[in-house]
Protein backbone atom coordinates (compact mmCIF):
# COMPACT_ATOMS: atom_id res chain seq x y z
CA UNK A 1 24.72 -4.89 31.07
CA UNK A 2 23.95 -6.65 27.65
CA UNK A 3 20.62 -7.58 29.75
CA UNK A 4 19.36 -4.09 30.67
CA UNK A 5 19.58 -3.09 27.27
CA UNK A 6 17.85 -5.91 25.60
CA UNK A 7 14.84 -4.96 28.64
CA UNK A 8 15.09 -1.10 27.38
CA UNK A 9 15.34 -1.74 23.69
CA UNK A 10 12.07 -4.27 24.22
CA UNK A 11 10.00 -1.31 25.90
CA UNK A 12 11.21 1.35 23.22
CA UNK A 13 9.16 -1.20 21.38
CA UNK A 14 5.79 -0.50 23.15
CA UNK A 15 4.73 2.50 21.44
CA UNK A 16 5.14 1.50 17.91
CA UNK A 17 2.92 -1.54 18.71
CA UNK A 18 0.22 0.58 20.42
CA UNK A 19 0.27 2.66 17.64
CA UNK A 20 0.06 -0.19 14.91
CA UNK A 21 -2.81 -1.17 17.30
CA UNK A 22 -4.35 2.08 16.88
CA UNK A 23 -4.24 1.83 13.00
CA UNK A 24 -5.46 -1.96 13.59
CA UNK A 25 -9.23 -2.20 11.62
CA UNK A 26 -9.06 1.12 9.82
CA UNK A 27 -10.93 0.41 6.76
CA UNK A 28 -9.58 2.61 4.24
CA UNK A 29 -12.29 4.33 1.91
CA UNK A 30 -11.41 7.88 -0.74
CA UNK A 31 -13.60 9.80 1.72
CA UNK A 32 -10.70 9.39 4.60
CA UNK A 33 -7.49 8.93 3.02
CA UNK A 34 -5.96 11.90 5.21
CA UNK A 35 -7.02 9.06 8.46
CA UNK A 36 -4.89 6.41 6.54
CA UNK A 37 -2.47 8.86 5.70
CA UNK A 38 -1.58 10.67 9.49
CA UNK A 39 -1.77 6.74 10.77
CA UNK A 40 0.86 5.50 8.26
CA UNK A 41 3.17 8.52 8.66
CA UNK A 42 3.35 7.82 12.35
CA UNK A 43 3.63 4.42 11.92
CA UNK A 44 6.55 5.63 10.03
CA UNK A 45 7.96 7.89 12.37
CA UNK A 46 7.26 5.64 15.48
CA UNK A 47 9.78 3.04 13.24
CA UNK A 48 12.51 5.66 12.21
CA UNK A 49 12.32 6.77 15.79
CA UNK A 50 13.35 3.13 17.20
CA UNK A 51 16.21 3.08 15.08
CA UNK A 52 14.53 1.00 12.59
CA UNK A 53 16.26 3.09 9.95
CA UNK A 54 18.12 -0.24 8.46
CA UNK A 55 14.88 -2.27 8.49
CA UNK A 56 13.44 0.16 6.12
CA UNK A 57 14.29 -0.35 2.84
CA UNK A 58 12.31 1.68 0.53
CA UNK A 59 13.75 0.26 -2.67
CA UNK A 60 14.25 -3.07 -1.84
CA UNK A 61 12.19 -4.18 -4.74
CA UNK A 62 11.58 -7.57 -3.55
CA UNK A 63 9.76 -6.36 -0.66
CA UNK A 64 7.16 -4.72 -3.38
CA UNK A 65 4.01 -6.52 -3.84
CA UNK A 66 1.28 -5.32 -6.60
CA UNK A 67 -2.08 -5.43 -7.60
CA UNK A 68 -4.14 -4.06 -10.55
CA UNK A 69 -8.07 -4.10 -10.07
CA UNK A 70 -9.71 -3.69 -12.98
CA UNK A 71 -13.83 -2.69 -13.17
CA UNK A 72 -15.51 -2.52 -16.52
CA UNK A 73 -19.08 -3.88 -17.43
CA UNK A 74 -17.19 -5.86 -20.49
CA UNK A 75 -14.41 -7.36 -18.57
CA UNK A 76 -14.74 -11.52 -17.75
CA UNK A 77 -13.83 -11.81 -14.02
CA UNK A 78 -10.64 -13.58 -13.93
CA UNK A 79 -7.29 -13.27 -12.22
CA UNK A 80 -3.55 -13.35 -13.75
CA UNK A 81 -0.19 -13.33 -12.51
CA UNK A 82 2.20 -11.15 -15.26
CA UNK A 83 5.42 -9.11 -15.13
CA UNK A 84 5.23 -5.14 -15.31
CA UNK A 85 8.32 -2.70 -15.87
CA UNK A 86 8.54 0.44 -15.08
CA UNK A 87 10.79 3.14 -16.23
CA UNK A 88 12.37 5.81 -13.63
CA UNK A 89 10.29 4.65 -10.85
CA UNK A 90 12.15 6.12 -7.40
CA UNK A 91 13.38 2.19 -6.98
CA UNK A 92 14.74 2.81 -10.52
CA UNK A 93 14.31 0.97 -13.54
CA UNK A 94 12.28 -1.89 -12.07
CA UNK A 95 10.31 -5.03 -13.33
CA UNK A 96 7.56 -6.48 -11.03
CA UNK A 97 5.48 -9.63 -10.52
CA UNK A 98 2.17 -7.95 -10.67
CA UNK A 99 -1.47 -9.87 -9.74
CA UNK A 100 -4.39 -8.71 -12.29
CA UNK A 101 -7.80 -9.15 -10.95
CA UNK A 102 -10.35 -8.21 -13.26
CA UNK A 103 -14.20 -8.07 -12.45
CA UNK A 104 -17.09 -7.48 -15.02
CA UNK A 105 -19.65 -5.28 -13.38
CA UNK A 106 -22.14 -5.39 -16.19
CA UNK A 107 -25.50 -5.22 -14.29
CA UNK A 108 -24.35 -3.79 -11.41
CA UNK A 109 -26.31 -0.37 -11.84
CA UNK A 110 -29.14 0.55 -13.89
CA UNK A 111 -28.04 4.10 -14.35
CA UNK A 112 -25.74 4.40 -17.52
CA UNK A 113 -23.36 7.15 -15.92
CA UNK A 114 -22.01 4.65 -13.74
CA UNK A 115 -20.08 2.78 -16.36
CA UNK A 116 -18.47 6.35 -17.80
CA UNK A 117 -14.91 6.17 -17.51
CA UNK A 118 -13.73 6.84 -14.18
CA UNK A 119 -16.71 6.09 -12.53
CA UNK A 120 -18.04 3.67 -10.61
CA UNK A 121 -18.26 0.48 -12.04
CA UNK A 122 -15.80 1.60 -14.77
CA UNK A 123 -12.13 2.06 -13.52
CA UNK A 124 -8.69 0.70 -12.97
CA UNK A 125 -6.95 0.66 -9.93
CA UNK A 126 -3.00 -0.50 -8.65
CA UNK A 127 -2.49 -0.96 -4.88
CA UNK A 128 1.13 -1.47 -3.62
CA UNK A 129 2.51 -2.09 -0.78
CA UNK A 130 5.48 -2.85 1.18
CA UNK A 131 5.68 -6.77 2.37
CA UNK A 132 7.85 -7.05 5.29
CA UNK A 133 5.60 -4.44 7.53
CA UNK A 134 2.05 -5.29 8.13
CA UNK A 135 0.48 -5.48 11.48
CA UNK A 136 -2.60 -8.21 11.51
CA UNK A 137 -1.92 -8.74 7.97
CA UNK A 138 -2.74 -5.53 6.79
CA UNK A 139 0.33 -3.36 5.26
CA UNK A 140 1.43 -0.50 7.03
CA UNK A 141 3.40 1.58 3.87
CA UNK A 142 0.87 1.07 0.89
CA UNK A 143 -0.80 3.00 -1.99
CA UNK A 144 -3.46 2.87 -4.09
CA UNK A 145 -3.46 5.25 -7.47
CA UNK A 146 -4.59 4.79 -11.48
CA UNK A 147 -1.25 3.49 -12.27
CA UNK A 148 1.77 1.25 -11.59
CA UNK A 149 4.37 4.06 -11.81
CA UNK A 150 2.31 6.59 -9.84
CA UNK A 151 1.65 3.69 -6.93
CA UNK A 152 5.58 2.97 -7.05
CA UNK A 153 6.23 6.79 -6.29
CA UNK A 154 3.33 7.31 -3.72
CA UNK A 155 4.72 3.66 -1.76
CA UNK A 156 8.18 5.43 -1.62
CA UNK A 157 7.29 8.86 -0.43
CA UNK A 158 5.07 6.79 2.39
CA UNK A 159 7.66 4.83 3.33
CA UNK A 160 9.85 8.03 3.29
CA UNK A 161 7.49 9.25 6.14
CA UNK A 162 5.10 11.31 3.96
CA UNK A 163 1.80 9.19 4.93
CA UNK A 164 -0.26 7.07 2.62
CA UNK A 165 -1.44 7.85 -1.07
């Protein structure tokens, strides 16, 4: 008996991966966030639906991996490794290991409005995501904002099932 269920617990499994291979290549860009976003929340849904409820830990803190990208025409192109903490995040009171990648972009335009804050060659950006579910090494539950805290709370709500940030 122990058998038969392994076999029917193994094809359950077949739709989540056809659906991670669905997502598989999406190149995510600001113009199609919503794509991202309907892929992840079924990706979520597809898990929670399997009875993957226990594998998702949405504030296991160690499974949280961050980056801040930093663009500014006066910035020397380097990378660190630092701690971050963050008050009332939905993990709670948290402290992270967080990679800093800065790149100078001096040069990179001739037109002056593209190194206005906020702009092109001028901006700050933290992408989080959750370690222990990728497919082809590419996270399924992730976010990308302006800030640590507001990357925390968009990870959680997509892990949550409300779809990429």
């Amino acid at each position: 008996m122990k058998r038969y269920f392994n076999f029917y617990h193994y094809l359950m499994i077949i739709p989540a991966l056809v659906l991670y291979t669905n997502c598989d290549g999406y190149q995510s860009t600001s113009q199609d966030l919503n794509s991202l976003s309907s892929c992840t929340h079924s990706a979520s849904l597809s898990l929670k639906l399997l009875n993957f409820d226990a594998e998702l830990d949405c504030e296991n803190v160690d499974l949280i991996k961050c980056e801040r990208r930093s663009f500014h025409p006066n910035l020397q192109t380097d990378t660190t490794v630092r701690e971050e903490c963050v008050e009332n995040a939905p993990q709670g009171s948290i402290c992270l290991t967080l990679t800093e990648r800065s790149y100078n972009t001096g040069g990179a335009s001739d037109n002056p409005a593209d190194y206005a804050p906020g702009a092109a060659y001028n901006f700050e950006e933290v992408n989080c995501y959750l370690s222990r579910f990728s497919h082809d090494q590419k996270p399924i539950f992730q976010s990308s904002t302006g800030n640590l805290k507001q990357s925390l709370i968009a990870l959680h709500k997509s892990c949550l099932g409300g779809g990429a940030q």
